[in-house]
Protein backbone atom coordinates (compact mmCIF):
# COMPACT_ATOMS: atom_id res chain seq x y z
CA UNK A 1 0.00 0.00 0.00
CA UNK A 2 2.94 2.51 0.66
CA UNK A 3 4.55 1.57 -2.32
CA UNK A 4 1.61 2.11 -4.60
CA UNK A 5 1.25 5.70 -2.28
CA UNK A 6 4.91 6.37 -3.50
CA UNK A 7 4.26 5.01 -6.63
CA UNK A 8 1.38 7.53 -7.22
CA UNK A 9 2.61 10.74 -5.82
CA UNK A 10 6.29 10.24 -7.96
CA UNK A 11 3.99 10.29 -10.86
CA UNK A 12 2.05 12.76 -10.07
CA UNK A 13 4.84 15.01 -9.54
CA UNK A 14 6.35 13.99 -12.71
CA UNK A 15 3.37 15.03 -14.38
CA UNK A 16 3.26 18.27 -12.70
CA UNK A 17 6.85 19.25 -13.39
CA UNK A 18 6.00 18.58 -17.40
CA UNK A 19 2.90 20.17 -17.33
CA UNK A 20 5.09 23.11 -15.54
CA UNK A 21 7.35 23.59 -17.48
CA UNK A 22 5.39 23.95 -20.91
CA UNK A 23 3.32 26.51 -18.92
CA UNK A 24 6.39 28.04 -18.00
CA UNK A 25 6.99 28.96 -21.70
CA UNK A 26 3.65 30.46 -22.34
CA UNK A 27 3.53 31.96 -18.63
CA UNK A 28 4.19 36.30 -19.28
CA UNK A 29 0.94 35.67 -21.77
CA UNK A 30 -1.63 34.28 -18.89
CA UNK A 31 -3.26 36.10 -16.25
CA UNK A 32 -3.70 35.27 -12.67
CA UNK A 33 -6.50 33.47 -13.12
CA UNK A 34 -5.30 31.35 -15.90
CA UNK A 35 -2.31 30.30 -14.22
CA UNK A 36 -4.48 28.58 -11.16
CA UNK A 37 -6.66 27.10 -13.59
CA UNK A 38 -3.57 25.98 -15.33
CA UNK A 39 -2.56 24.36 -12.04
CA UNK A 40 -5.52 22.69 -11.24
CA UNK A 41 -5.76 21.41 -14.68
CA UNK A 42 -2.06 20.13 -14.17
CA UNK A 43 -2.36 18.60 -10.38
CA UNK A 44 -5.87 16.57 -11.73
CA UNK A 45 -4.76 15.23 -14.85
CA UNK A 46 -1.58 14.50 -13.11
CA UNK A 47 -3.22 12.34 -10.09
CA UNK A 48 -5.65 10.71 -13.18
CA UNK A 49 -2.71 9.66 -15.04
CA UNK A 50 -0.71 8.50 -12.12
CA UNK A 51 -3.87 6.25 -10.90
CA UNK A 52 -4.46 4.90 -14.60
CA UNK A 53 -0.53 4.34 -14.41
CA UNK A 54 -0.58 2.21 -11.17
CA UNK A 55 -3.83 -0.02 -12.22
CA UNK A 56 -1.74 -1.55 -15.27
């Protein structure tokens, strides 16, 4: 169960640190608002993929 835990939040964060960084390149164009729907956008998709990861 811990591994799977670790499992899932490494991949998350993974995720998150991709999503980031192409954000990051686009980031002087958004506005406040954008950029925390950006990171919600980034932190679900992230924990989706990481739980579709871990059930293969």
């Amino acid at each position: 169960m811990v591994r799977a835990m670790i499992m899932a939040a490494c991949t998350t964060g993974l995720f998150c640190a991709g999503f980031a960084f192409v954000i990051s390149q686009i980031a002087p164009m958004l506005t406040n608002t954008q950029v925390l729907t950006t990171s919600f956008v980034s932190g679900f998709l992230g924990s989706v993929v990481a739980q579709i990861l871990i059930k293969r």
